[in-house]
C-alpha atoms as a PDB file:
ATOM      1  CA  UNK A   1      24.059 -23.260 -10.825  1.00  0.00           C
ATOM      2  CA  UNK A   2      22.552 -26.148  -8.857  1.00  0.00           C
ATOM      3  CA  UNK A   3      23.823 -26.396  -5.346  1.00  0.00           C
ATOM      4  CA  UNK A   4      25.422 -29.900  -6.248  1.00  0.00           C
ATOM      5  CA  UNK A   5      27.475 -27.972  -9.241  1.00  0.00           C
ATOM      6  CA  UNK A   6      28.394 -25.732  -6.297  1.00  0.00           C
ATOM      7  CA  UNK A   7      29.828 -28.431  -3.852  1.00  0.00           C
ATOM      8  CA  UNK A   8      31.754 -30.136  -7.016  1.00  0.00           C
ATOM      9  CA  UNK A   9      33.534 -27.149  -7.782  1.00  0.00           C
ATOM     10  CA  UNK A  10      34.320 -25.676  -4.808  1.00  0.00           C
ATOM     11  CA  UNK A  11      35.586 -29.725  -2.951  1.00  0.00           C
ATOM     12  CA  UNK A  12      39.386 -30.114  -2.581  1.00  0.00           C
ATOM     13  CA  UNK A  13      40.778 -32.062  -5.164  1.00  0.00           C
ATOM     14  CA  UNK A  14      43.095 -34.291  -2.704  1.00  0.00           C
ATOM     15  CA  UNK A  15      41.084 -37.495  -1.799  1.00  0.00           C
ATOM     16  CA  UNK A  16      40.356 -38.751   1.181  1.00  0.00           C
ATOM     17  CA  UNK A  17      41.142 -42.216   3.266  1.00  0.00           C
ATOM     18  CA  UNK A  18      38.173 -43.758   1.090  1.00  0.00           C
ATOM     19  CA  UNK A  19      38.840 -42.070  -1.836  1.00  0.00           C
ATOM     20  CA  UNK A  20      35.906 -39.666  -1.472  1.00  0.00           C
ATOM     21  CA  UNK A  21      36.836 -35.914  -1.919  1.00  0.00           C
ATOM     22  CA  UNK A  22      36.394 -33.600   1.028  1.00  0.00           C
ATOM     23  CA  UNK A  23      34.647 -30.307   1.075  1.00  0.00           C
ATOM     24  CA  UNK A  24      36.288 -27.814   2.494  1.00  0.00           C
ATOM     25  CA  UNK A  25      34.523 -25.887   5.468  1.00  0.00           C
ATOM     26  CA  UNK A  26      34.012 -22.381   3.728  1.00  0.00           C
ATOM     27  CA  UNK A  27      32.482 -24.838   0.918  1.00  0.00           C
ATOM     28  CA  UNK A  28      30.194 -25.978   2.904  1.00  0.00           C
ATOM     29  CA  UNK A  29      29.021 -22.693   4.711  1.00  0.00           C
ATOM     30  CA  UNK A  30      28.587 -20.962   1.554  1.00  0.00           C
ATOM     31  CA  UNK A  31      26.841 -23.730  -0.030  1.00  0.00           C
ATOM     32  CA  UNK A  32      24.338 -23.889   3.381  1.00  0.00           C
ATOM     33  CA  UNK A  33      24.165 -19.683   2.671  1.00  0.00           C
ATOM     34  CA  UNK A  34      23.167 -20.256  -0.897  1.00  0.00           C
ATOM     35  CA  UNK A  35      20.628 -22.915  -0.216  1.00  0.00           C
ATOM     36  CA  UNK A  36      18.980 -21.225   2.628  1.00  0.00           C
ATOM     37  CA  UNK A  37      19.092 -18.092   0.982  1.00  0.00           C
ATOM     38  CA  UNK A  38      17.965 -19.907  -2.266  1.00  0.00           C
ATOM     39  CA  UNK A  39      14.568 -18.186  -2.743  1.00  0.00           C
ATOM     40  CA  UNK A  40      15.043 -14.444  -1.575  1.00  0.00           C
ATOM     41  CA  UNK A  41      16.589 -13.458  -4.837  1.00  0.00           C
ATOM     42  CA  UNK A  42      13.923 -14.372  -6.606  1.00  0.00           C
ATOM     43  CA  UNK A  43      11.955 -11.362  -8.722  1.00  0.00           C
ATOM     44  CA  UNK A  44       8.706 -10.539  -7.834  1.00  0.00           C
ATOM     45  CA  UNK A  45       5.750 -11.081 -10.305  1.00  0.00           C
ATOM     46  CA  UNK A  46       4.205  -7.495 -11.735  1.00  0.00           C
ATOM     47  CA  UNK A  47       1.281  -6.270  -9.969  1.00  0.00           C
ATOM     48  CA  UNK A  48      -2.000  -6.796 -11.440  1.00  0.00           C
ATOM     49  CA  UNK A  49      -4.739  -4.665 -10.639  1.00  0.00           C
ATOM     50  CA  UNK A  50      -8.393  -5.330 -11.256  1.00  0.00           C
ATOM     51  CA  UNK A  51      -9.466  -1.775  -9.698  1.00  0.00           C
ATOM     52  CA  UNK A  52      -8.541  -0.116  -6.442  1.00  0.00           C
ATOM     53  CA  UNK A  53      -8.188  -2.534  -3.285  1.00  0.00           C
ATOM     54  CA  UNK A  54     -11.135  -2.830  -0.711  1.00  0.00           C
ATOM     55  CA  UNK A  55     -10.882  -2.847   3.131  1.00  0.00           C
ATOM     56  CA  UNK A  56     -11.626  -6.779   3.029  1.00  0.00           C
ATOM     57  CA  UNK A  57      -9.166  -7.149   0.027  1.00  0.00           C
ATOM     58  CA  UNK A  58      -6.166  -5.687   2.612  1.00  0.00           C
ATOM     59  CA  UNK A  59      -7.591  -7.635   5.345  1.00  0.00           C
ATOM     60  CA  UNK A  60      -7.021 -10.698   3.133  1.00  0.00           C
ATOM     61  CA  UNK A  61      -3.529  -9.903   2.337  1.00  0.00           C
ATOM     62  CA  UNK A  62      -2.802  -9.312   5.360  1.00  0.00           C
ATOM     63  CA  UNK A  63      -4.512 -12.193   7.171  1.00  0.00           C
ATOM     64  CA  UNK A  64      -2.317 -14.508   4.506  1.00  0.00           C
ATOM     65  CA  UNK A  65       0.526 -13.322   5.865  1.00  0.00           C
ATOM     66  CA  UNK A  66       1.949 -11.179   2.456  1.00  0.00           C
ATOM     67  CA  UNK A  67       4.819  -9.272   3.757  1.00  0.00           C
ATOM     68  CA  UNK A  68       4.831  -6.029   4.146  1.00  0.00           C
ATOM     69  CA  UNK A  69       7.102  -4.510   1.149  1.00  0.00           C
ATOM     70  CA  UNK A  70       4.999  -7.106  -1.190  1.00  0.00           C
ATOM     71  CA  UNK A  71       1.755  -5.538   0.171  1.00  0.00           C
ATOM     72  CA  UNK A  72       3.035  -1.871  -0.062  1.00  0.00           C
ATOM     73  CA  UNK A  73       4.067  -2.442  -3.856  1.00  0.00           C
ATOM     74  CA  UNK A  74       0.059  -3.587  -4.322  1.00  0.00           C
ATOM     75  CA  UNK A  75      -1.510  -0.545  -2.549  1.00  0.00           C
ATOM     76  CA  UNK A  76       1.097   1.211  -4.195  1.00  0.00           C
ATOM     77  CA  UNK A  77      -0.109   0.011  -7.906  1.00  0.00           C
ATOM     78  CA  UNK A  78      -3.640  -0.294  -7.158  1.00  0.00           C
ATOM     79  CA  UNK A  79      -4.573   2.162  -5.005  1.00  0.00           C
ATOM     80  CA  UNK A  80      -7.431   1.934  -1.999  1.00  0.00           C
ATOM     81  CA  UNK A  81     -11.425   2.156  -2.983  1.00  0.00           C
ATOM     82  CA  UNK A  82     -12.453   2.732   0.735  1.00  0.00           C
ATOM     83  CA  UNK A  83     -12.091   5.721   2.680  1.00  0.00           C
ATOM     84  CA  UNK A  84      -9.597   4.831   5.747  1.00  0.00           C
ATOM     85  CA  UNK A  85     -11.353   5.977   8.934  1.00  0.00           C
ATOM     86  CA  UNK A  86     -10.742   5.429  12.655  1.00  0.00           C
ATOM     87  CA  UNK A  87     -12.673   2.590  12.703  1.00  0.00           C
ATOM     88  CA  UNK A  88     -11.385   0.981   9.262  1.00  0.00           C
ATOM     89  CA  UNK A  89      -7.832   1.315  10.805  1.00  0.00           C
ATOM     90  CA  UNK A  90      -8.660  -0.634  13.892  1.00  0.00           C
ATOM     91  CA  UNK A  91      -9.845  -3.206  12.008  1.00  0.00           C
ATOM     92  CA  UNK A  92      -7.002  -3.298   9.450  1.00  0.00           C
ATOM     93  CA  UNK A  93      -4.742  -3.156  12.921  1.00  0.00           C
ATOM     94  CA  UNK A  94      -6.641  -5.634  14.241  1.00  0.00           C
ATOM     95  CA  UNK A  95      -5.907  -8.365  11.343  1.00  0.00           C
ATOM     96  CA  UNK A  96      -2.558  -7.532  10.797  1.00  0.00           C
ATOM     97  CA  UNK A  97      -1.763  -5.094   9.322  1.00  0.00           C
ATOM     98  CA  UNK A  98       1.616  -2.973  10.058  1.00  0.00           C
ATOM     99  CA  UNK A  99       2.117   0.769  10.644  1.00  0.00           C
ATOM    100  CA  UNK A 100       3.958   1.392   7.118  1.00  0.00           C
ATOM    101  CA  UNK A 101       1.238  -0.399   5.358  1.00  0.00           C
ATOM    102  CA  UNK A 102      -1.557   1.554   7.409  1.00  0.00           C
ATOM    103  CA  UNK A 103       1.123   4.686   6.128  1.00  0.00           C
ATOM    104  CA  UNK A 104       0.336   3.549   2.347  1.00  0.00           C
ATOM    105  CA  UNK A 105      -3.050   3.235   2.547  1.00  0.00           C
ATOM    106  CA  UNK A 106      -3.741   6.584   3.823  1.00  0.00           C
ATOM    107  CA  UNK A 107      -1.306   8.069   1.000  1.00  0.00           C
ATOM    108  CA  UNK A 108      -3.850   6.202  -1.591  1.00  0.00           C
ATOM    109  CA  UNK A 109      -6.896   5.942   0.190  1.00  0.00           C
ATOM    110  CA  UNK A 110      -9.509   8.530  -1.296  1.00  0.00           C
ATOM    111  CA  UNK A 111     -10.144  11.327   0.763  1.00  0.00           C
ATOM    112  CA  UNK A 112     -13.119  11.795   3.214  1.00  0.00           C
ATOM    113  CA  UNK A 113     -15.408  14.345   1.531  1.00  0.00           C
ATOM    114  CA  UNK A 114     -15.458  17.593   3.698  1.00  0.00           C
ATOM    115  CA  UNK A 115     -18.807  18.242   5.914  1.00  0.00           C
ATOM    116  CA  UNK A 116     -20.724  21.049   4.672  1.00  0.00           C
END
């Protein structure tokens, strides 16, 4: 339903002085909700995964400005090829990145290899 469909059903049916029909006031706030809101409810595309994601690959995301929950789902499906060290983390801090998605990445990120 388009947003003009919206407005015709939802106007008073009394005319007004030029023979226009009003909208009523909820009308028009709920039509304003629906068309600001308009591309929230969209569904998200599936993840595709080529392989697991590399520090620059994040960094990329991130610098684009992917939201969080979005960039969660992709760790999430793809996993992390890098190792996430002190240093890796400042840098994925540095460009962006937020403290649930630095929380995902060390869930998949593969684990340093213990020091003999």
């Amino acid at each position: 339903m388009t947003t003009g469909n919206l407005l015709g059903i939802l106007c008073i049916s009394r005319p007004s002085v030029r023979g226009m029909r009003r909208i009523s006031p909820r009308a028009m706030a709920l039509a304003l909700i629906l068309f600001c809101f308009r591309g929230t409810a969209r569904a998200q595309a599936p993840v595709q995964c080529a392989g697991p994601l590399s520090e620059a690959a994040v960094i990329k995301l991130a610098s684009a400005g992917v939201p969080d929950a979005r960039l969660i789902q992709i760790i999430d499906a793809c996993g992390a090829g890098f190792t996430l060290t002190r240093e890796s983390e400042e840098r994925l801090a540095a460009a962006g990145t937020s403290a649930p998605v630095l929380a995902a990445l060390r869930e998949k990120a593969p684990k340093p290899k213990p020091k003999p």
